[in-house]
Protein backbone atom coordinates (compact mmCIF):
# COMPACT_ATOMS: atom_id res chain seq x y z
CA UNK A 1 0.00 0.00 0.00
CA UNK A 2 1.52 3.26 -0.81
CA UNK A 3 0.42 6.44 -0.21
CA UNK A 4 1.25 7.08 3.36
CA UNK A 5 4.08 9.47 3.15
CA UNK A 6 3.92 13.52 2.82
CA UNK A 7 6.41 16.12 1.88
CA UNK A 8 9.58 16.55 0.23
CA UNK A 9 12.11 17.49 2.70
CA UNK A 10 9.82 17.43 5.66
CA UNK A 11 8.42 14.21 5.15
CA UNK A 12 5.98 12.40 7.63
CA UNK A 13 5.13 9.02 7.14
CA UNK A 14 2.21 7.48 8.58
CA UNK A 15 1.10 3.94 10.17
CA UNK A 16 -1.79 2.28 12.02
CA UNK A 17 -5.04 1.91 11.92
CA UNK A 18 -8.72 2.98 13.87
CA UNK A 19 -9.04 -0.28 16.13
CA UNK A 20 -5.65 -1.55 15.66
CA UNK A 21 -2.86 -1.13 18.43
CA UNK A 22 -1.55 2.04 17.94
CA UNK A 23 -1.11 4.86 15.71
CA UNK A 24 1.89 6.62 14.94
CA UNK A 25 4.31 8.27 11.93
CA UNK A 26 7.94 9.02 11.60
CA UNK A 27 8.81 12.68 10.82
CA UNK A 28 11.97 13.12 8.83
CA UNK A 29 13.68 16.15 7.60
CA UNK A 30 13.33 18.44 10.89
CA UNK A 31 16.35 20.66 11.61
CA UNK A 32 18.15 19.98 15.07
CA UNK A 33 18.07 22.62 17.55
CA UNK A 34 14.41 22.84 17.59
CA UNK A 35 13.14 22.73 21.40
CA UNK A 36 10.39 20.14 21.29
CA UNK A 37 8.22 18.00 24.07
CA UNK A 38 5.25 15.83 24.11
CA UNK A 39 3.62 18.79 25.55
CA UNK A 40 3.90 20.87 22.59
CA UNK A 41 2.28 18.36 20.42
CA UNK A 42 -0.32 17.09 22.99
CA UNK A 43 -2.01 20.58 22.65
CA UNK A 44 -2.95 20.25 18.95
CA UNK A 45 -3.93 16.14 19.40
CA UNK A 46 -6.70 16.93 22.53
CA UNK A 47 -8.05 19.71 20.02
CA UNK A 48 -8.15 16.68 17.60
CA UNK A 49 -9.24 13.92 20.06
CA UNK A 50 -12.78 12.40 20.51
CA UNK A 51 -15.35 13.30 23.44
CA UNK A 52 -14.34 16.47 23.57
CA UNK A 53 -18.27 17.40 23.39
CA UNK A 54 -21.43 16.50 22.60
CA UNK A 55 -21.14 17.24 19.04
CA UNK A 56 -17.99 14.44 18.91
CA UNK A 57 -17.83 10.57 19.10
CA UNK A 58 -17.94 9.23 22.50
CA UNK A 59 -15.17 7.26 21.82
CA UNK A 60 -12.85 7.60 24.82
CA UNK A 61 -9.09 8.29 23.23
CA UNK A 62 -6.83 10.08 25.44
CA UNK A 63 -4.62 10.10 22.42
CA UNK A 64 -1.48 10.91 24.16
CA UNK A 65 1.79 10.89 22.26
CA UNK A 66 4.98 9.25 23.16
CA UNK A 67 8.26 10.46 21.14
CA UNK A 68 10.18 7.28 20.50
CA UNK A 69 13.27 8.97 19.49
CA UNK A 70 14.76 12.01 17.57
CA UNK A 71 14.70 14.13 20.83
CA UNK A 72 17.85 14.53 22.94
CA UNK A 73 17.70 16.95 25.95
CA UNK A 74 14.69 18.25 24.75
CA UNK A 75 15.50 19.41 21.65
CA UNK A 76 15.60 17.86 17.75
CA UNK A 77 18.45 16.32 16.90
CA UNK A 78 18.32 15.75 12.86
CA UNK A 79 17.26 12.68 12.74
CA UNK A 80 13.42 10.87 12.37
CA UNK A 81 11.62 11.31 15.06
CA UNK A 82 9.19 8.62 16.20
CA UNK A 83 5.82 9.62 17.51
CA UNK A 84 3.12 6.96 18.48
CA UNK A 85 -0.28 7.14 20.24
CA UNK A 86 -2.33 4.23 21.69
CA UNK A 87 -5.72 2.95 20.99
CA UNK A 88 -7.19 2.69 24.11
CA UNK A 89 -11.05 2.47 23.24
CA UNK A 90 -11.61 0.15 20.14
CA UNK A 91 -14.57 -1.99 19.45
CA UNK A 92 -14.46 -3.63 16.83
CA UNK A 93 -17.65 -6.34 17.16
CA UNK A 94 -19.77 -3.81 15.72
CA UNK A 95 -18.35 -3.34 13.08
CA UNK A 96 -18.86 -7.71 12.23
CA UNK A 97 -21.61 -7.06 9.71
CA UNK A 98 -19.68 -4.78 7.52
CA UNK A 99 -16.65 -7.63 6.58
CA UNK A 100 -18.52 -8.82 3.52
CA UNK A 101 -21.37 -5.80 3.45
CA UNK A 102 -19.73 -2.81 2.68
CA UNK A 103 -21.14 0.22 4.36
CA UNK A 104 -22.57 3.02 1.73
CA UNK A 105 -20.11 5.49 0.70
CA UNK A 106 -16.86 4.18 2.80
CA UNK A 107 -14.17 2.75 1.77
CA UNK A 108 -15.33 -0.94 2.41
CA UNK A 109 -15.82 -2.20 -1.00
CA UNK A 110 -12.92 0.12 -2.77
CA UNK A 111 -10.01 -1.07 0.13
CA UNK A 112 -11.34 -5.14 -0.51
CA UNK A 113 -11.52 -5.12 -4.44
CA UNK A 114 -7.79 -2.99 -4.50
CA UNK A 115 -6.10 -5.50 -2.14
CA UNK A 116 -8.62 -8.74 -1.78
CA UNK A 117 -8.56 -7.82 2.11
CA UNK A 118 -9.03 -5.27 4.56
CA UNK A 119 -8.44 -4.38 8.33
CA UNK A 120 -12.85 -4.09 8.61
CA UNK A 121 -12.35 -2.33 12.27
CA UNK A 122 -13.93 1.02 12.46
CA UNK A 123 -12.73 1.33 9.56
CA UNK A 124 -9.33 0.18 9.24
CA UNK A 125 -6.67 2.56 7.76
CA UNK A 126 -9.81 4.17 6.17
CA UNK A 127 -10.81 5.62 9.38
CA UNK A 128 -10.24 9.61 9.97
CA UNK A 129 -8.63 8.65 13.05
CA UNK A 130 -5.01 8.04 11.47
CA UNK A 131 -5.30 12.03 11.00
CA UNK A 132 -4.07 11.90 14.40
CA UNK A 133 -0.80 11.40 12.70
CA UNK A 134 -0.68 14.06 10.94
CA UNK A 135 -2.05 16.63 13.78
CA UNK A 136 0.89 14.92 15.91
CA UNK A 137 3.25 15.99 13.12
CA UNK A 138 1.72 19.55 11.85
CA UNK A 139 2.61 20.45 15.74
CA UNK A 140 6.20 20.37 14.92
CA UNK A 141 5.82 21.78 11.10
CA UNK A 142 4.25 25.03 13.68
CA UNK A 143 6.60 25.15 16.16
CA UNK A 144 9.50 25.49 13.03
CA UNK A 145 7.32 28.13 11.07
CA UNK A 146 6.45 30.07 14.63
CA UNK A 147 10.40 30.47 14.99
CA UNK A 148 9.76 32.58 11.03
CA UNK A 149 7.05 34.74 12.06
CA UNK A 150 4.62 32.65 10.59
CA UNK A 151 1.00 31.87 12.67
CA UNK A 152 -1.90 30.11 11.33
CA UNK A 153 -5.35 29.26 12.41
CA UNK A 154 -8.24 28.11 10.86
CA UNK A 155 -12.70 28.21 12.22
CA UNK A 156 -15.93 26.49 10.84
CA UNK A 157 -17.15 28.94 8.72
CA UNK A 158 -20.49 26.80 7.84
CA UNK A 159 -22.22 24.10 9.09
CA UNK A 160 -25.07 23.35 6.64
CA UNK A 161 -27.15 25.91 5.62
CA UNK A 162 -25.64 28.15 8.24
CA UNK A 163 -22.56 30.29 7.49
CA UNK A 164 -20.93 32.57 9.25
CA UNK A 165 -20.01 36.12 7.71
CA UNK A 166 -16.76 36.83 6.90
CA UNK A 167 -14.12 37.20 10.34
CA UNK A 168 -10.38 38.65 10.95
CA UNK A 169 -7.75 36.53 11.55
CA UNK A 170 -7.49 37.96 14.81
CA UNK A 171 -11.27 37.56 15.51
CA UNK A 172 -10.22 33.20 14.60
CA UNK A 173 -7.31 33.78 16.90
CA UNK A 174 -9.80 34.79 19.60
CA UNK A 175 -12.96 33.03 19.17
CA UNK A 176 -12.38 30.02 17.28
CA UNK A 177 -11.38 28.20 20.25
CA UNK A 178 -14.63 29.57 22.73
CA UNK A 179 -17.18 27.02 21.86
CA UNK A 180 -17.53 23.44 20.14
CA UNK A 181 -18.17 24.30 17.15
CA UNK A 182 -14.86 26.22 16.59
CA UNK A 183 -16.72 29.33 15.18
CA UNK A 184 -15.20 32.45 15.48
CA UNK A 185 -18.38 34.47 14.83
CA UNK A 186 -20.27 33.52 18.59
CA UNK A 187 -23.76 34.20 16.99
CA UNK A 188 -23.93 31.95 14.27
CA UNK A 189 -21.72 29.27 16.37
CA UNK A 190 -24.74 29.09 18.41
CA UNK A 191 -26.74 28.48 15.40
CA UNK A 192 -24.82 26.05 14.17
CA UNK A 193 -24.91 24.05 17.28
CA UNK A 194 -28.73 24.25 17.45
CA UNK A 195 -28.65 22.63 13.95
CA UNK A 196 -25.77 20.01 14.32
CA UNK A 197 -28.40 19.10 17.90
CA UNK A 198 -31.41 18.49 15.09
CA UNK A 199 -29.61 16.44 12.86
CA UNK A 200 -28.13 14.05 15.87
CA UNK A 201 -32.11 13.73 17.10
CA UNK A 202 -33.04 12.73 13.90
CA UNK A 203 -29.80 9.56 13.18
CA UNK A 204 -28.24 11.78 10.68
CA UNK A 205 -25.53 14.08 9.60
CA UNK A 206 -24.40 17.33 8.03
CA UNK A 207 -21.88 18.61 6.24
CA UNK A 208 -19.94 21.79 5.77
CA UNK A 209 -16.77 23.55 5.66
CA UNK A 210 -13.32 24.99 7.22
CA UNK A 211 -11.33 28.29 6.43
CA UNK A 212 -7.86 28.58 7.04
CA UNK A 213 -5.29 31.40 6.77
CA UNK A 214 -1.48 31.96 7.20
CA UNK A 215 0.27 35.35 8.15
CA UNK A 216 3.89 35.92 7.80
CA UNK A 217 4.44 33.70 4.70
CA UNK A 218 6.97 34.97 2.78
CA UNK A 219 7.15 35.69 -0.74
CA UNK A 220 8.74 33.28 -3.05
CA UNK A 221 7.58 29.75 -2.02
CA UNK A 222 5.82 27.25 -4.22
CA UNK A 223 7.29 26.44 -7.84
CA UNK A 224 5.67 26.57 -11.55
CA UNK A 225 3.34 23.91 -12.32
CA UNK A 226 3.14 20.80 -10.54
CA UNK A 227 4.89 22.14 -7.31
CA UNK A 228 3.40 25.09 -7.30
CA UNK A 229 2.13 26.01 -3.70
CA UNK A 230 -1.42 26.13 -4.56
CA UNK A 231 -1.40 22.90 -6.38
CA UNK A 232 0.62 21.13 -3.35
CA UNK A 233 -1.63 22.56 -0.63
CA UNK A 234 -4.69 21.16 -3.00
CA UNK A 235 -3.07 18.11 -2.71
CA UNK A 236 -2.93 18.67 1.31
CA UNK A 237 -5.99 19.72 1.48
CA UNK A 238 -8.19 17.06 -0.59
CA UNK A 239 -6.30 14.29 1.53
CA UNK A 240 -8.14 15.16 4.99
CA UNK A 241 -11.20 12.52 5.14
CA UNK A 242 -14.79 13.55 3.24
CA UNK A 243 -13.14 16.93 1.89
CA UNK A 244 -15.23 17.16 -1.54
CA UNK A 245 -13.78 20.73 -2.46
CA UNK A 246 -10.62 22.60 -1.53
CA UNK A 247 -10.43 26.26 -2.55
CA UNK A 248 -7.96 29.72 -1.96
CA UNK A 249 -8.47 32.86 -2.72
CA UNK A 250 -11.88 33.47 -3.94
CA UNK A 251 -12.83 30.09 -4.96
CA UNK A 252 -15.13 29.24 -7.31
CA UNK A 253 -17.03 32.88 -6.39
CA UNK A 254 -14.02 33.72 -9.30
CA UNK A 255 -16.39 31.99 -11.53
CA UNK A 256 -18.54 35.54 -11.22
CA UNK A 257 -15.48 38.06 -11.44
CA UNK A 258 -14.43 39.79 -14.35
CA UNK A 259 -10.91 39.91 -15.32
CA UNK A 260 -10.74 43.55 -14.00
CA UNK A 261 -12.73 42.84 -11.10
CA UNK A 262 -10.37 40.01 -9.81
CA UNK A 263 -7.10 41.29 -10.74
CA UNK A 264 -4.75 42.78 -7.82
CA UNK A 265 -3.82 46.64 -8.72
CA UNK A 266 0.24 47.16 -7.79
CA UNK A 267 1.36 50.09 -5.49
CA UNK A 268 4.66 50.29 -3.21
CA UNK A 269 4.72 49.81 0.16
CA UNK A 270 7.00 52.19 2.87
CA UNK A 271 10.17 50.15 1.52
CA UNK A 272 9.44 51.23 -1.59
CA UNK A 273 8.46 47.34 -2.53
CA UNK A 274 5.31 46.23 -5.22
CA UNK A 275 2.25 44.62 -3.52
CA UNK A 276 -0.77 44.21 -4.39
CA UNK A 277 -3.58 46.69 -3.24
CA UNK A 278 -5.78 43.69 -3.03
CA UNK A 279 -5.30 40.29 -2.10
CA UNK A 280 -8.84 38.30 -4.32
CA UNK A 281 -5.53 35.95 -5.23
CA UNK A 282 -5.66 34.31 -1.98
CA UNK A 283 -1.52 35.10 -1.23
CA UNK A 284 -0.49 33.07 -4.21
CA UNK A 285 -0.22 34.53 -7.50
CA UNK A 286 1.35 32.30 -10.83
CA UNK A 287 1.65 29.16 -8.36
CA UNK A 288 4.31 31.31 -6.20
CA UNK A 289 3.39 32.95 -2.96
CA UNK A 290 2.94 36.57 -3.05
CA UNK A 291 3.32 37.32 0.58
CA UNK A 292 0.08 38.22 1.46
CA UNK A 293 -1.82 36.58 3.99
CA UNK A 294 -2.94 32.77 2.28
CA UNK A 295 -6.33 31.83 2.35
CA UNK A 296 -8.75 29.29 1.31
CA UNK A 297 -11.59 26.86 2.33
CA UNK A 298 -12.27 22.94 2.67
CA UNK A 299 -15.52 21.52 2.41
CA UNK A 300 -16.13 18.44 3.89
CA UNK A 301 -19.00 16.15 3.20
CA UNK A 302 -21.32 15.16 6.11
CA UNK A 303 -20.18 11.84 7.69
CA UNK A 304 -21.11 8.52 6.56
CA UNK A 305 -21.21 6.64 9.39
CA UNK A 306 -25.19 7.23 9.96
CA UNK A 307 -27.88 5.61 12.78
CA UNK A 308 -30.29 5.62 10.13
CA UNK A 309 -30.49 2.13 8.63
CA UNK A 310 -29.06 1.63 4.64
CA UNK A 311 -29.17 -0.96 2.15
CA UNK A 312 -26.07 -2.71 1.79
CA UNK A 313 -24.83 -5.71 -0.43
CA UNK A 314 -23.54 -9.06 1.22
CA UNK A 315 -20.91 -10.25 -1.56
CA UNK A 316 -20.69 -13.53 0.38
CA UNK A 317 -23.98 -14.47 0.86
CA UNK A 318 -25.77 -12.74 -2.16
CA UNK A 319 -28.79 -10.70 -0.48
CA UNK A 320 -29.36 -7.38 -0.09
CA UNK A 321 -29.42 -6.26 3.45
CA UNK A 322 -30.41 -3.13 5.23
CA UNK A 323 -28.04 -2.59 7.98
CA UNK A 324 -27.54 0.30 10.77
CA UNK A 325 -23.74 1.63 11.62
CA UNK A 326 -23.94 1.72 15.41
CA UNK A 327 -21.18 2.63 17.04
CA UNK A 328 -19.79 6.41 17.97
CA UNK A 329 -19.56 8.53 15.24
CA UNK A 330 -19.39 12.30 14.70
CA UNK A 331 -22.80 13.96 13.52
CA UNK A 332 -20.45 16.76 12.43
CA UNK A 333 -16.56 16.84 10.82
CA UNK A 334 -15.38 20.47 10.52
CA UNK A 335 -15.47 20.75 14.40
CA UNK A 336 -12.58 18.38 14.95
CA UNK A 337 -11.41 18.51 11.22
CA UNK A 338 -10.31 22.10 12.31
CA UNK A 339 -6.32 21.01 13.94
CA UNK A 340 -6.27 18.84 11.02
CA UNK A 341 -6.61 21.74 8.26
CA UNK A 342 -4.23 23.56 10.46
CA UNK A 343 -1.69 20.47 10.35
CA UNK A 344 -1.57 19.86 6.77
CA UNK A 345 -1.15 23.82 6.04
CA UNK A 346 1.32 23.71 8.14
CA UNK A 347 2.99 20.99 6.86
CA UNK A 348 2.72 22.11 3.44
CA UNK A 349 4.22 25.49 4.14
CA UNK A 350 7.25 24.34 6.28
CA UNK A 351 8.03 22.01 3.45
CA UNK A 352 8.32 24.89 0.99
CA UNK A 353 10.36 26.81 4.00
CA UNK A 354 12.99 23.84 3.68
CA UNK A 355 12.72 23.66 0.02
CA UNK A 356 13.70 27.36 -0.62
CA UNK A 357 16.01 27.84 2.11
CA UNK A 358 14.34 29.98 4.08
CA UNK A 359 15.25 27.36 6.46
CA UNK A 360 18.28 25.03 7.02
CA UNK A 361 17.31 21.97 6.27
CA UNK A 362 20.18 20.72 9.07
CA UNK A 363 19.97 23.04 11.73
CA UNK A 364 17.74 26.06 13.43
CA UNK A 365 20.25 28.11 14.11
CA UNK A 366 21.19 28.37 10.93
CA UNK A 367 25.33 28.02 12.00
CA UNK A 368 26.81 25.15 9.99
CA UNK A 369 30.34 23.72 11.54
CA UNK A 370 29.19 24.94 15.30
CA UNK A 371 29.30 22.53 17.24
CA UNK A 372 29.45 24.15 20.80
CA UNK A 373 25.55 24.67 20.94
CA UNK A 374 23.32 25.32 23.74
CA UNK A 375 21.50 22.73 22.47
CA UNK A 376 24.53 20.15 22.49
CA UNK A 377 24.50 17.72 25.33
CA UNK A 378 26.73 18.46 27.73
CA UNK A 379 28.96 15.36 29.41
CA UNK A 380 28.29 15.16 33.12
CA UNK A 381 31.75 14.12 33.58
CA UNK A 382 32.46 17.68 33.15
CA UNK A 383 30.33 19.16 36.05
């Protein structure tokens, strides 16, 4: 099975799967000299985890992380570093009906025909849980681009039918993290609740969709083409679990937009630098960022996992069966899909860091041949 690595220089790749024994992923390509605990990542992953609310999964994951190596005296030495989290709340007997009756619209029937077999509990590899991979990783991928001035963030902008009008990035810096919904507009995030509430009472789900933004990217990242930066964070983006649409800038609203309309006037800045008077181009402008804030949305499709009862297809047996999904699902994705936007901008834009140079791919401190560090362990033979 391929398809479970990320990145070009920062590369993360991923194992594990929902009801299995653990999760985990290897992160290769981080600089040394980076200070770096569980801690830091352990704030992103209980964003992330289950039962955080009413609106979640009951599933009980604590989901703490364990750094199996790559770390010496707190800080990044170079080399992979090994992060794993437990499964501490599988169950997979419910799940027994599904083997040889896939559930609609999972991956049941695509995973069995590719490889003849499948791991069938909650999901297997399937499962949105092994995202908790790549929030563990998108921690560190932060902590690197915080050290360059860049922060990013991203809310629930609609849930539904309900959307919330357009915020600040300081208004998502503030809010976004004050109720369950992770709304940074208070009103409608009430809203929203009330209607994520209707659709749980009634066995079903909704939909809806997640808008990010970075400030402090630099200009210059991203190349022509295929590696251009919007093309790489499409990539990114349409990996996270049920995303049907990824967008930056203005989206498909360009659709509507004359040429004049759209395009970004020049002037100069104090420095006597171009930039644009506008920024409709969402920060990236001939696959290149532009270094203007970067912006875009993810919509993600309302889950599948459903009380309601479905018709399903026993391949073993021959009938047609209508089945129910019972076990504990979200009613709701954007909510917890939030940290995992976050993580794969993140790791998308401190790939591009490494890949232009903006930073040393061996070290943080940017001082090749030192080898006297403050980071350097010190031998206690010496004290």
């Amino acid at each position: 099975m391929n398809g479970n690595r990320f990145g070009r220089l920062f590369q993360v790749t991923t194992f594990g799967e929902s009801h299995g024994e653990a999760m985990g992923c290897t992160v290769s390509g981080c600089p040394a000299g980076l200070e770096l605990s569980e801690e830091d990542i352990q704030a992103d992953l209980d964003r992330r985890k289950p039962g955080q609310s009413m609106i979640t999964t009951s599933r009980g994951e604590p989901d703490d992380v364990s750094i199996k190596s790559g770390i010496q005296d707190g800080y990044t030495t170079g080399t992979p570093i090994g992060l794993v989290i437990q499964n501490k709340d599988a169950r997979s007997g419910k799940y027994e009906p599904f083997i040889t009756a896939p559930r609609p619209s999972h991956g049941d029937f695509t995973y069995s025909a590719k490889f003849g077999t499948r791991n069938w509990g909650g999901g297997g590899r399937s499962s949105a849980r092994e995202t908790v991979n790549w929030v563990a990783a998108g921690a560190i991928a932060k902590k690197l681009l915080a050290r360059e001035g860049i922060e990013l963030k991203a809310h629930v902008n609609q849930i539904g039918e309900i959307e919330a009008p357009d915020v600040s990035f300081d208004q998502i810096l503030a809010h976004s993290e004050e109720n369950d919904v992770r709304c940074a507009h208070p009103e409608t995030a009430e809203r929203m609740q009330e209607r994520i509430a209707e659709y749980q009472e009634e066995g079903d789900s909704i939909g809806g969709s997640i808008y990010f933004e970075a400030q402090g990217v630099p200009v210059g990242l991203g190349a022509p083409r295929f590696d251009s930066l919007s093309a790489r964070l499409g990539q990114a983006m349409m990996a996270v679990p049920a995303t049907t649409a990824f967008e930056f800038g203005l989206g498909t609203e360009a659709a509507e937009w004359t040429g004049k309309e759209r395009n970004d006037d020049w002037e100069f800045d104090d420095d006597g630098n171009p930039v644009p008077v506008e920024n409709d181009h969402g920060g990236v402008q001939g696959g290149i960022s532009s270094g203007e804030p970067i912006y875009g949305e993810v919509t993600l499709h309302a889950p599948t996992s459903i009380p309601k009862s479905q018709q399903t297809a026993d391949w073993e047996t021959g009938e047609l069966k209508e089945e129910q999904v019972i076990g504990r699902h979200d009613p709701v994705l954007p909510p917890r899909g939030v940290p995992v936007v976050e993580a794969m901008l993140a790791l998308t834009l401190v790939d591009f860091m490494l890949l232009s140079g903006r930073i040393n791919p061996d070290r943080v401190d940017d001082q090749p041949g030192e080898y006297d560090t403050d980071y350097h362990p010190s031998n206690p033979r010496n004290e």
